[in-house]
N, C-alpha and C. Protein backbone atom coordinates (compact mmCIF):
# COMPACT_ATOMS: atom_id res chain seq x y z
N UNK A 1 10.00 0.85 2.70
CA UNK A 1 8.91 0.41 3.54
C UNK A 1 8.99 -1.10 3.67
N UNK A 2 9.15 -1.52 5.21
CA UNK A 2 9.08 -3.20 5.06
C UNK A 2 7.51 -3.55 5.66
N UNK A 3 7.21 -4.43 5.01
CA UNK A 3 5.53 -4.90 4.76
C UNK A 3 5.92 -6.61 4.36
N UNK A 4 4.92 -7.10 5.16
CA UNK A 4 4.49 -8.80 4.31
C UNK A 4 3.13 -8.67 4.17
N UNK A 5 3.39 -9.86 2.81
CA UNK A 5 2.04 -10.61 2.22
C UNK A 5 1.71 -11.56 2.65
N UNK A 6 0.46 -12.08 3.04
CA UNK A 6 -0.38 -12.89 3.72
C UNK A 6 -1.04 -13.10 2.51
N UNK A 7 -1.34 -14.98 1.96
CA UNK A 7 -2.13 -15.48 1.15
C UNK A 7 -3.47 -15.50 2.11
N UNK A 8 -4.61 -15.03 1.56
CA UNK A 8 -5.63 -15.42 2.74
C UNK A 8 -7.07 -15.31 1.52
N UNK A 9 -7.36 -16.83 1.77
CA UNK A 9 -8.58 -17.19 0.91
C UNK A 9 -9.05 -17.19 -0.25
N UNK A 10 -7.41 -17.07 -1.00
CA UNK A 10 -7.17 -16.57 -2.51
C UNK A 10 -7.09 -15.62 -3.07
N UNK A 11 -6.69 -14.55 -2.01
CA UNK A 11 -5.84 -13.27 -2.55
C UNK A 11 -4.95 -12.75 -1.45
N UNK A 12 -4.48 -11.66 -1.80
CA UNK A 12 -3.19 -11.37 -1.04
C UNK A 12 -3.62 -9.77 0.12
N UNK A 13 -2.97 -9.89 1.44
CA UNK A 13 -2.83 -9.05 2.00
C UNK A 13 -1.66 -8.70 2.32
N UNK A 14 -1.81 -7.54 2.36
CA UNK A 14 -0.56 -6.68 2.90
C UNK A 14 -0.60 -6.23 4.13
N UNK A 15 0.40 -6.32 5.07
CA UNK A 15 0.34 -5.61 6.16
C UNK A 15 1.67 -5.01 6.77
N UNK A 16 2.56 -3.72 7.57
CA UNK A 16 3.23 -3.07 6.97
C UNK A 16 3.86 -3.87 8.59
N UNK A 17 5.29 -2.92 8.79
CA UNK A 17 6.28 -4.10 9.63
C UNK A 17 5.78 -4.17 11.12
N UNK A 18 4.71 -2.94 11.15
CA UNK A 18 3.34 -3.37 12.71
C UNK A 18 2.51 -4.29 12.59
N UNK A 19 2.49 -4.94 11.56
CA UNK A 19 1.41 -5.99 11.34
C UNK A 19 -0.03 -4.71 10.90
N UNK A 20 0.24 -3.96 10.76
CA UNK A 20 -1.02 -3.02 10.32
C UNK A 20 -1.60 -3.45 8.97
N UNK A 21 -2.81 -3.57 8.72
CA UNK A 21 -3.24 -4.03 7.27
C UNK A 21 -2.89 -2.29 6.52
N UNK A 22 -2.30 -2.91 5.29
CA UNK A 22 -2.26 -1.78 4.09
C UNK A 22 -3.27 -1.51 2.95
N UNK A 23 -3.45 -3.31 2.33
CA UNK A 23 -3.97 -3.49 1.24
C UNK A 23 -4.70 -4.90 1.12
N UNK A 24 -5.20 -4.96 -0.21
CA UNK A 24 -6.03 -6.28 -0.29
C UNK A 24 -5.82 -6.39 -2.03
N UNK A 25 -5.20 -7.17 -2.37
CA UNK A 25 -4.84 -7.44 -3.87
C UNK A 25 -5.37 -8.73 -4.37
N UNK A 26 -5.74 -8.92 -5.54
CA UNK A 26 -5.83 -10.26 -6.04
C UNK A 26 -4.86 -11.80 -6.07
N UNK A 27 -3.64 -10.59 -6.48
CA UNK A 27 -2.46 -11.29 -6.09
C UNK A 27 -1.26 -10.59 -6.10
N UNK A 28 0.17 -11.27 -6.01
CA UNK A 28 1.05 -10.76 -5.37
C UNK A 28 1.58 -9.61 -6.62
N UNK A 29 1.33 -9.63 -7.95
CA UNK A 29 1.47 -8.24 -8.83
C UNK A 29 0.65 -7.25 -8.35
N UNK A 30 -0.02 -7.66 -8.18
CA UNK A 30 -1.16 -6.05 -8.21
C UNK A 30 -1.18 -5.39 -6.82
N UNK A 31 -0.76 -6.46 -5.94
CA UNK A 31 0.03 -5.84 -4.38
C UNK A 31 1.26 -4.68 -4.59
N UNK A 32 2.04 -5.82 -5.26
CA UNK A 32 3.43 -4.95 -6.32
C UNK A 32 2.94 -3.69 -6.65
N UNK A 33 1.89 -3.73 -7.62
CA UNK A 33 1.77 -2.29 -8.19
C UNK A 33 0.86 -1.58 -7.14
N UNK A 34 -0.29 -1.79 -6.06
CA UNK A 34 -0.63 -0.70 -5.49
C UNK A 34 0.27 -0.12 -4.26
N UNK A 35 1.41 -0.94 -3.77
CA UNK A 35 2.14 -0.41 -2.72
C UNK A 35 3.32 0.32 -3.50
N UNK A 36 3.48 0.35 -4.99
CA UNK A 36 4.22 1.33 -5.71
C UNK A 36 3.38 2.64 -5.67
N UNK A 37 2.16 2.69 -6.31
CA UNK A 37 1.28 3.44 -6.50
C UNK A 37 1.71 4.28 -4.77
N UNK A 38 1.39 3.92 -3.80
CA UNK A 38 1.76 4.21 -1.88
C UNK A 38 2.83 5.07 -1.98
N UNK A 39 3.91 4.19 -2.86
CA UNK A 39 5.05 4.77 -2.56
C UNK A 39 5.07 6.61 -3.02
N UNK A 40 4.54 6.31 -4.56
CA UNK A 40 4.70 7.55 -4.83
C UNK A 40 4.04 8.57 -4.42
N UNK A 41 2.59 7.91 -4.11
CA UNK A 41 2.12 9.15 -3.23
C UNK A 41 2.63 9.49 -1.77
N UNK A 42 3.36 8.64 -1.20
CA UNK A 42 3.90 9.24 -0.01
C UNK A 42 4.74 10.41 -0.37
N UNK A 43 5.85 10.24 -1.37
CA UNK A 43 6.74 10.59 -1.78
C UNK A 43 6.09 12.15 -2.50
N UNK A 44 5.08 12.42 -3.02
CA UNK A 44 4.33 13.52 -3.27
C UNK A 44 3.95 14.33 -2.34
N UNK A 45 3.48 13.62 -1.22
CA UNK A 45 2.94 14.35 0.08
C UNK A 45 4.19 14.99 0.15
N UNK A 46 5.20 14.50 0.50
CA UNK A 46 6.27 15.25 1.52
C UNK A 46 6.80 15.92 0.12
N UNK A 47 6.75 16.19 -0.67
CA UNK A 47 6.38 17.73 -1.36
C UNK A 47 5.98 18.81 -1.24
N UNK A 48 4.93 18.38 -1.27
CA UNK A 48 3.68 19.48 -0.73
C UNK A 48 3.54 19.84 0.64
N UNK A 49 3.92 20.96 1.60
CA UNK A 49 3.90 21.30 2.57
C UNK A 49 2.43 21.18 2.61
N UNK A 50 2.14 21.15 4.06
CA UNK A 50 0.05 21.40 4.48
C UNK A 50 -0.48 20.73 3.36
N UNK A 51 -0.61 19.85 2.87
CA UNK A 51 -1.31 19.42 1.59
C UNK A 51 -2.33 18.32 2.56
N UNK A 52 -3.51 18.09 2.15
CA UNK A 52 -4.16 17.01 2.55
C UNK A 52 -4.87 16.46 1.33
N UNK A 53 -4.85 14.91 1.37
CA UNK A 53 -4.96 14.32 0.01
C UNK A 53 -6.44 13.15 0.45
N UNK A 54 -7.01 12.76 -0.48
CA UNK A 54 -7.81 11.79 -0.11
C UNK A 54 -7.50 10.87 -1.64
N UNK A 55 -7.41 9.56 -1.15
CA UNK A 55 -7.03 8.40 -2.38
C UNK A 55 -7.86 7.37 -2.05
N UNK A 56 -8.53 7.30 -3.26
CA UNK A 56 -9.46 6.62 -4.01
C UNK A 56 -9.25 5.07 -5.19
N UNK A 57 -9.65 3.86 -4.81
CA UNK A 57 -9.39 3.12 -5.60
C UNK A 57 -9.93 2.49 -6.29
């Protein structure tokens, strides 16, 4: 997945290679770890045929 981070007002955004916002982190680790956290649940979905998920943070 290609995505940039945007410093904005003392924490970090994410937004993915549409410029779409993803996330909102404190800083650039915890961006790290919730677009890992993304990864694997993408990677779960396409497991699970018909599955519909709701994620909570």
């Amino acid at each position: 997945m290609k995505f940039s981070i945007r410093h904005i007002r003392g924490h970090v955004e994410v937004f993915d290679a549409k410029g779409r916002f993803l996330l909102s982190a404190d800083n650039e680790t915890e961006a790290d770890r919730e677009l890992r956290k993304m990864n694997e649940w993408t990677k779960a979905d396409a497991e699970v045929p018909n599955a519909v998920y709701a994620y909570f943070s």
